[in-house]
C-alpha atoms as a PDB file:
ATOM      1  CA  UNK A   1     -37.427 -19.328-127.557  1.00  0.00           C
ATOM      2  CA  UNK A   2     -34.835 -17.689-130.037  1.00  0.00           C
ATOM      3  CA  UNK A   3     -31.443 -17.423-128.504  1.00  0.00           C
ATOM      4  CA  UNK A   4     -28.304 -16.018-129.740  1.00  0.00           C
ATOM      5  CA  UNK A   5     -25.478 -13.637-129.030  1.00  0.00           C
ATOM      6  CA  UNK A   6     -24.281 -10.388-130.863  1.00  0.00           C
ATOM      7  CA  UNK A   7     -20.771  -9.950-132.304  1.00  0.00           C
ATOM      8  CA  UNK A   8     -19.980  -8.115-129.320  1.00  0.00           C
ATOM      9  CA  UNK A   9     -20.466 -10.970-127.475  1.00  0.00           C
ATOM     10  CA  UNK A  10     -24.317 -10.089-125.435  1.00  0.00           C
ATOM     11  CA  UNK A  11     -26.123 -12.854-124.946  1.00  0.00           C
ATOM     12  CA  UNK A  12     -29.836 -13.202-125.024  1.00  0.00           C
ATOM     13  CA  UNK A  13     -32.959 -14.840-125.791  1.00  0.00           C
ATOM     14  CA  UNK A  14     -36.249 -13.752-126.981  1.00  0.00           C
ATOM     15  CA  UNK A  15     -39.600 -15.768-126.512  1.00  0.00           C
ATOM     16  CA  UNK A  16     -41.950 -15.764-129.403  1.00  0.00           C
ATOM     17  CA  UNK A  17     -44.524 -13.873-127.749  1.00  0.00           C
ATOM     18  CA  UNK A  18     -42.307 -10.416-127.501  1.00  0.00           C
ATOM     19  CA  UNK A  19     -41.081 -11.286-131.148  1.00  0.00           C
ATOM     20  CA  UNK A  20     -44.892 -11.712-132.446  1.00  0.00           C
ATOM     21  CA  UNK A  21     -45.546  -8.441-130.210  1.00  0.00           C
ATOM     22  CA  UNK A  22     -47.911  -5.687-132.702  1.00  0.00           C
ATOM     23  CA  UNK A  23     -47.225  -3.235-130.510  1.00  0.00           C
ATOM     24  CA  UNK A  24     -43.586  -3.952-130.790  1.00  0.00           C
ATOM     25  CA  UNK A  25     -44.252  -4.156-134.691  1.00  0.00           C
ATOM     26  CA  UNK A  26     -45.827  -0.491-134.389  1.00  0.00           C
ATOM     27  CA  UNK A  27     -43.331   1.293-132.819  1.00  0.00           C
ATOM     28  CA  UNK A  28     -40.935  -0.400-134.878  1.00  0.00           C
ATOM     29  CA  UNK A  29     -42.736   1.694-137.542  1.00  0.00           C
ATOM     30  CA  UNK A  30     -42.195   4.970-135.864  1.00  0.00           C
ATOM     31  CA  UNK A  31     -38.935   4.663-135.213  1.00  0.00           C
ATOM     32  CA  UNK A  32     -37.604   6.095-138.477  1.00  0.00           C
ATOM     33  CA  UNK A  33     -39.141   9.632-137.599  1.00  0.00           C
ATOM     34  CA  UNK A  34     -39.383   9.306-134.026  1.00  0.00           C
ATOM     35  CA  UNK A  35     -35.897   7.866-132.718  1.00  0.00           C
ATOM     36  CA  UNK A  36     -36.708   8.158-129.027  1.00  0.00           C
ATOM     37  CA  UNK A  37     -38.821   5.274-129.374  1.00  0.00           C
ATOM     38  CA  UNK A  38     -36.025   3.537-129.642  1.00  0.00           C
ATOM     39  CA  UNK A  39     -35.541   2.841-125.885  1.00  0.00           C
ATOM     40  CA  UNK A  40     -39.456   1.338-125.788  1.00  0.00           C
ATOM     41  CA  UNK A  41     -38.579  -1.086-128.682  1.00  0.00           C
ATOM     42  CA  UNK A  42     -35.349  -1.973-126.748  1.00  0.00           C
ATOM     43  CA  UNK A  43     -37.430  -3.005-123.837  1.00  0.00           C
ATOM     44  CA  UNK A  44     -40.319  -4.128-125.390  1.00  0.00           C
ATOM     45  CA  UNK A  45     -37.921  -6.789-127.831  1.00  0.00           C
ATOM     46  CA  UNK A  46     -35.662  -7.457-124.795  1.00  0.00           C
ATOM     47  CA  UNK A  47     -37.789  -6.708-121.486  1.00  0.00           C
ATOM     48  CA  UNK A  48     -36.395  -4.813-118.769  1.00  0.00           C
ATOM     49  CA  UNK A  49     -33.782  -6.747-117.340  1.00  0.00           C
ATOM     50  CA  UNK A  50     -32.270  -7.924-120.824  1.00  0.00           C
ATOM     51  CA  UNK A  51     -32.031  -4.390-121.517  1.00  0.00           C
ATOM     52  CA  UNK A  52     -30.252  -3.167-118.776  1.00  0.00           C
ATOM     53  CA  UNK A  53     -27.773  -5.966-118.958  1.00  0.00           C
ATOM     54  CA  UNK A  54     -27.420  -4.913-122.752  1.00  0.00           C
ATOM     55  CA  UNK A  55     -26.953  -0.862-121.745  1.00  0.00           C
ATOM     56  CA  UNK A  56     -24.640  -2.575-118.847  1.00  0.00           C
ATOM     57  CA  UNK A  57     -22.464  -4.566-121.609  1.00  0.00           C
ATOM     58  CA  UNK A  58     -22.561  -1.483-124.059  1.00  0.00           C
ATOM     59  CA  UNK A  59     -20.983   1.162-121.449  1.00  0.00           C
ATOM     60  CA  UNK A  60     -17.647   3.011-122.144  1.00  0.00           C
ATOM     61  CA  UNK A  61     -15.319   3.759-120.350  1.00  0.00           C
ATOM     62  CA  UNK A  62     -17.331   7.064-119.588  1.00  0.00           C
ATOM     63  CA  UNK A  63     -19.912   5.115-118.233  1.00  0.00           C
ATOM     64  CA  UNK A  64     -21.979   6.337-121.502  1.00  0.00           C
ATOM     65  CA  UNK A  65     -23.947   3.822-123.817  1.00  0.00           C
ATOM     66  CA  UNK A  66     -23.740   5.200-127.822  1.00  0.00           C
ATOM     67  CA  UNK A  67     -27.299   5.483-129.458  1.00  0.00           C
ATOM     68  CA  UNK A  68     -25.166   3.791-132.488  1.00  0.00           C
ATOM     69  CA  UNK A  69     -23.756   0.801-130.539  1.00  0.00           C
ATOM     70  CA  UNK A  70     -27.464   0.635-128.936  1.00  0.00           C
ATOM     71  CA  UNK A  71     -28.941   0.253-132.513  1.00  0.00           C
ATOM     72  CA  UNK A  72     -26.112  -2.128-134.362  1.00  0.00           C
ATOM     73  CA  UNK A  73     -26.998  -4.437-131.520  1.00  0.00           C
ATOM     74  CA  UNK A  74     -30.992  -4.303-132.212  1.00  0.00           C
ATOM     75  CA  UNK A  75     -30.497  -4.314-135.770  1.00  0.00           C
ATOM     76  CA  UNK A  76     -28.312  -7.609-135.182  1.00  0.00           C
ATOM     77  CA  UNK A  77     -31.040  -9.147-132.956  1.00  0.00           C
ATOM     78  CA  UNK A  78     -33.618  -8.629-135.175  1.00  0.00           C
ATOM     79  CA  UNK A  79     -31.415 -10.268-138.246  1.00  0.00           C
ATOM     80  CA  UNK A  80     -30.605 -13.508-136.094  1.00  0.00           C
ATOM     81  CA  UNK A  81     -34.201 -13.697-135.504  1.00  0.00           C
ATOM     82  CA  UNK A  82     -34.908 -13.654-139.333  1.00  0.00           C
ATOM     83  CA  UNK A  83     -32.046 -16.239-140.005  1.00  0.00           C
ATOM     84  CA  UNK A  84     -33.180 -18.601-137.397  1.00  0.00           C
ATOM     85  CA  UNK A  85     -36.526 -18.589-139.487  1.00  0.00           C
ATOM     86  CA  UNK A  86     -35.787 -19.327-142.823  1.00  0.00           C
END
């Protein structure tokens, strides 16, 4: 189990099993030409309750969660994950 929090302060944890997902590793693939897989890869790395408390933590004042914000805090998920490796 991989636990960590963001710089904005979300806190999660990922199990190995969603980390050594294919599926996950696929879409990651597509991502770059296809960015509306993003919200799949945010539920398939997170699950669905992790996600929504991520969207939930993300919200402006507008009630609107940035596609930007959205991906800093992936991109930062996935990097802890790598650091907690080596």
């Amino acid at each position: 189990m991989l636990k960590g929090t963001t710089t904005t302060g979300f806190k999660f944890e990922l199990s190995e099993n969603r980390l050594n997902n294919f599926e996950l590793v696929e879409t990651l693939a597509e991502v770059d030409e296809n960015p509306l897989l993003l919200p799949k890869v945010v539920v398939m790395l997170l699950g669905k309750e992790q996600s929504d408390r991520l969207k939930n933590h993300l919200r402006d004042e507008e009630g609107l969660v940035s596609t930007d914000a959205m991906t800093k805090e992936v991109m930062e998920i996935f990097a802890s994950q790598k650091e907690t490796k080596n």
